[in-house]
C-alpha atoms as a PDB file:
ATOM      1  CA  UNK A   1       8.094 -11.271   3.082  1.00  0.00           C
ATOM      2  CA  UNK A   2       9.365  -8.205   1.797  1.00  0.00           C
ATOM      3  CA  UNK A   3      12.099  -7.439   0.080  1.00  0.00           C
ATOM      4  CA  UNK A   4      14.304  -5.389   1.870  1.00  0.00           C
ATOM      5  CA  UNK A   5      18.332  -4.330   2.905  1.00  0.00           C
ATOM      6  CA  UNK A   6      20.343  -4.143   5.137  1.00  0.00           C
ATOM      7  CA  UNK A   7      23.077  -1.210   6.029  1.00  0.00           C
ATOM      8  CA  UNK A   8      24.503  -0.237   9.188  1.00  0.00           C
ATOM      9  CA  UNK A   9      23.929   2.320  11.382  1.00  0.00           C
ATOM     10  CA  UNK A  10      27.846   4.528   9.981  1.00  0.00           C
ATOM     11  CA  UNK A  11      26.528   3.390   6.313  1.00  0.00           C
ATOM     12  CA  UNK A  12      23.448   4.721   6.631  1.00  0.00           C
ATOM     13  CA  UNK A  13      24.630   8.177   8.495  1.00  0.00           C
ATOM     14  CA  UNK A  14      26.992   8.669   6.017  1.00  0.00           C
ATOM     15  CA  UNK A  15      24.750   8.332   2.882  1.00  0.00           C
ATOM     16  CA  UNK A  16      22.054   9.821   4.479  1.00  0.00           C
ATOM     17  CA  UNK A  17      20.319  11.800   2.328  1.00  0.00           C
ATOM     18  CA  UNK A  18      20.445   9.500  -0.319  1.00  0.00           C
ATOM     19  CA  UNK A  19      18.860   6.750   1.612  1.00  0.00           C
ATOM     20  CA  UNK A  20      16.311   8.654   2.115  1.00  0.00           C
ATOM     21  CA  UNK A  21      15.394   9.465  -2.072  1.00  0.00           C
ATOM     22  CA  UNK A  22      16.070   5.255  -2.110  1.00  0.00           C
ATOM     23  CA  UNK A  23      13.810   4.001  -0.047  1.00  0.00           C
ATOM     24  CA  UNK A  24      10.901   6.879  -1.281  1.00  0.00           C
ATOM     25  CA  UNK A  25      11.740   6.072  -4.731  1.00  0.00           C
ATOM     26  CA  UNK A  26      12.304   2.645  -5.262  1.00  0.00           C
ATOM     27  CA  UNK A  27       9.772   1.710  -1.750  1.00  0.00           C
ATOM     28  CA  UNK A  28      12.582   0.047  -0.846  1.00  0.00           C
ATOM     29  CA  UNK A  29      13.091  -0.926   3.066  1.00  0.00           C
ATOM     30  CA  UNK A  30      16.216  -0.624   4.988  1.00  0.00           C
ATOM     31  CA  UNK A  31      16.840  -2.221   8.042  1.00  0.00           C
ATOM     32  CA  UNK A  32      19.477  -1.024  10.004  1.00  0.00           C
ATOM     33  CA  UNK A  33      21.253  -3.326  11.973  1.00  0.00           C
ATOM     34  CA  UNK A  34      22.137  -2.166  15.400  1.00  0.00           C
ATOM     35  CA  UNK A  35      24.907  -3.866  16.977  1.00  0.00           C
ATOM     36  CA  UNK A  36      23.432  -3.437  20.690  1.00  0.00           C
ATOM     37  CA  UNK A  37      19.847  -3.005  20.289  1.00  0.00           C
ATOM     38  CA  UNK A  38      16.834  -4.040  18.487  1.00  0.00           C
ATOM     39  CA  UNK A  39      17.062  -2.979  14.588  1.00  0.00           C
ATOM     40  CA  UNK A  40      15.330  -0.532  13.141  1.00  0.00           C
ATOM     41  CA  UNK A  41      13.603   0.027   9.931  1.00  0.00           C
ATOM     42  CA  UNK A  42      13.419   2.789   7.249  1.00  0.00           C
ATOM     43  CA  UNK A  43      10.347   2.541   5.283  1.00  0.00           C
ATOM     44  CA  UNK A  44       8.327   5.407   3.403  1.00  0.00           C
ATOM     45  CA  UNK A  45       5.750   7.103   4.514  1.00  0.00           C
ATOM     46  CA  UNK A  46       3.080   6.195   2.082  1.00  0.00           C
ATOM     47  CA  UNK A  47       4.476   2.290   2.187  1.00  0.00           C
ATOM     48  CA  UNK A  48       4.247   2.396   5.401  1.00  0.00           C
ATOM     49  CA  UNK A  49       0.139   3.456   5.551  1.00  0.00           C
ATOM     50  CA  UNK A  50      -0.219   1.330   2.768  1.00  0.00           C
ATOM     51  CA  UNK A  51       1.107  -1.791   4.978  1.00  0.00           C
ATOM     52  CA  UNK A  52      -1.130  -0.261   8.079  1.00  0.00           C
ATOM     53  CA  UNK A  53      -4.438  -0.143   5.573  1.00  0.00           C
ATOM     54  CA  UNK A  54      -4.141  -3.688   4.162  1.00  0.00           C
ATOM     55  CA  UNK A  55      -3.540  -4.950   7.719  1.00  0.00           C
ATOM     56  CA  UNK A  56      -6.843  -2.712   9.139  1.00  0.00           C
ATOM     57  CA  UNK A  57      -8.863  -4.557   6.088  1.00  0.00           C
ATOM     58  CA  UNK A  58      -7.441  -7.622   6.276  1.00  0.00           C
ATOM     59  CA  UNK A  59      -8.276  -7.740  10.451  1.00  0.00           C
ATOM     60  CA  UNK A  60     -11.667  -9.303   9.775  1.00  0.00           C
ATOM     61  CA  UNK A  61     -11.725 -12.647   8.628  1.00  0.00           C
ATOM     62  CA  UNK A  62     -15.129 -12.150   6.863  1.00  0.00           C
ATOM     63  CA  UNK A  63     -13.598  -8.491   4.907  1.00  0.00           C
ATOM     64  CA  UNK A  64     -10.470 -11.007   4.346  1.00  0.00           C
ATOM     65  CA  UNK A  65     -12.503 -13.443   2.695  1.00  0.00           C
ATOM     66  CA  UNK A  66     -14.598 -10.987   0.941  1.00  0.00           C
ATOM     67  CA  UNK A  67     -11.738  -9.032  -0.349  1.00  0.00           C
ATOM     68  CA  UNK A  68      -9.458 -12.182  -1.904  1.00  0.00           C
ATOM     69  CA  UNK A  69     -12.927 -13.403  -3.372  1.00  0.00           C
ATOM     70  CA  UNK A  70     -13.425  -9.965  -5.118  1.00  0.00           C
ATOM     71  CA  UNK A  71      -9.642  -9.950  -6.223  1.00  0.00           C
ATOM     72  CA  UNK A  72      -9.909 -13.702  -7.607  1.00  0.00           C
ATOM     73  CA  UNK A  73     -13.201 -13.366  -9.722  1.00  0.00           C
ATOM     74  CA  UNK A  74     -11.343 -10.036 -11.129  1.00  0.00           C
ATOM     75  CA  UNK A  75      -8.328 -12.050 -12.200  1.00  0.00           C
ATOM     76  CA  UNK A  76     -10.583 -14.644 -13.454  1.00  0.00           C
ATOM     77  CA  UNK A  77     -12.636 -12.009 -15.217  1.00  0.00           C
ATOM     78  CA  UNK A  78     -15.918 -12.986 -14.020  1.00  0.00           C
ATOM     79  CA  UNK A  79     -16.508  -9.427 -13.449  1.00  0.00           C
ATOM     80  CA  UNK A  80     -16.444  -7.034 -16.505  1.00  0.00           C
ATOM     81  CA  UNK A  81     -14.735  -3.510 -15.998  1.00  0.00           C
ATOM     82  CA  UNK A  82     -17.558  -0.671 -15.451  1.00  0.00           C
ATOM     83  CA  UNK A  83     -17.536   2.469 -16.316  1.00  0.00           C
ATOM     84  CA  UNK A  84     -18.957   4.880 -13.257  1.00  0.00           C
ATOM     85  CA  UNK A  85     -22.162   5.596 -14.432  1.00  0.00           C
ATOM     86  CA  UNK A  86     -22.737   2.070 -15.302  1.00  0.00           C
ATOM     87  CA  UNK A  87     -21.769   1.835 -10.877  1.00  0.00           C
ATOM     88  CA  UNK A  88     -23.945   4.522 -10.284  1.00  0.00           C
ATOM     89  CA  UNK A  89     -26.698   2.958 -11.913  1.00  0.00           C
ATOM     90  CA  UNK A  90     -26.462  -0.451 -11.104  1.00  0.00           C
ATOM     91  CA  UNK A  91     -26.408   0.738  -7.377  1.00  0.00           C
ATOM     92  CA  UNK A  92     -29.280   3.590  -7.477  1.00  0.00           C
ATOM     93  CA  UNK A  93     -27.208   6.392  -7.390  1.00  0.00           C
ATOM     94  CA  UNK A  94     -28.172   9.725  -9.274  1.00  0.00           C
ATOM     95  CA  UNK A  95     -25.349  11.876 -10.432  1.00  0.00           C
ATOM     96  CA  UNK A  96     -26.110  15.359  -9.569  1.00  0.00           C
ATOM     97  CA  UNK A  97     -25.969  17.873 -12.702  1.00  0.00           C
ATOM     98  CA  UNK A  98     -22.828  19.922 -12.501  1.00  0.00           C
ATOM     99  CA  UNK A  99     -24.424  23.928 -12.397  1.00  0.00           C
ATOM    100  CA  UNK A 100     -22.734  26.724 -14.222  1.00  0.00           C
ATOM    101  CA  UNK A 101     -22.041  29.551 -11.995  1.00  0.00           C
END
């Protein structure tokens, strides 16, 4: 689970602004706990499309699989680092010469 906080909704209108620089800074999550209605959270932005992309990939079992596979022969450094040409040629791929205008 994440880590996150908790503030209410007066602490959180009152400090506004500098919620805001918190939670974009740090990626920290708020949660702001509502005393009649669901919560809510605060979350930035980019956390938030991060969270939305690893859920998209992480949908099919099969890209799952294949994507905690890649990560664990990484950390077990059965794959060496490449540079990108080394990518480009173990895959077939011609870089195209930069031209001088």
């Amino acid at each position: 689970m994440f880590p996150y906080k908790i503030t209410s909704p007066t602490d959180a209108r009152n400090d506004f602004f500098k919620l805001l620089d918190l939670v974009v800074e740090n990626h920290q999550i708020y949660i702001i706990n509502r005393r009649d209605g669901e919560n809510v959270a605060l979350i930035s932005e980019s956390d938030l499309m991060s969270l939305i992309e690893t859920v998209y990939l992480l949908r099919s079992p099969a890209n799952a699989r294949r994507l905690m596979d890649a990560m664990e022969e990484s950390k077990t450094g059965k794959i060496k680092p490449q540079t990108i040409q080394e990518l480009q040629q173990e895959l077939g791929i011609e870089q195209e010469e930069k031209k001088e205008i």
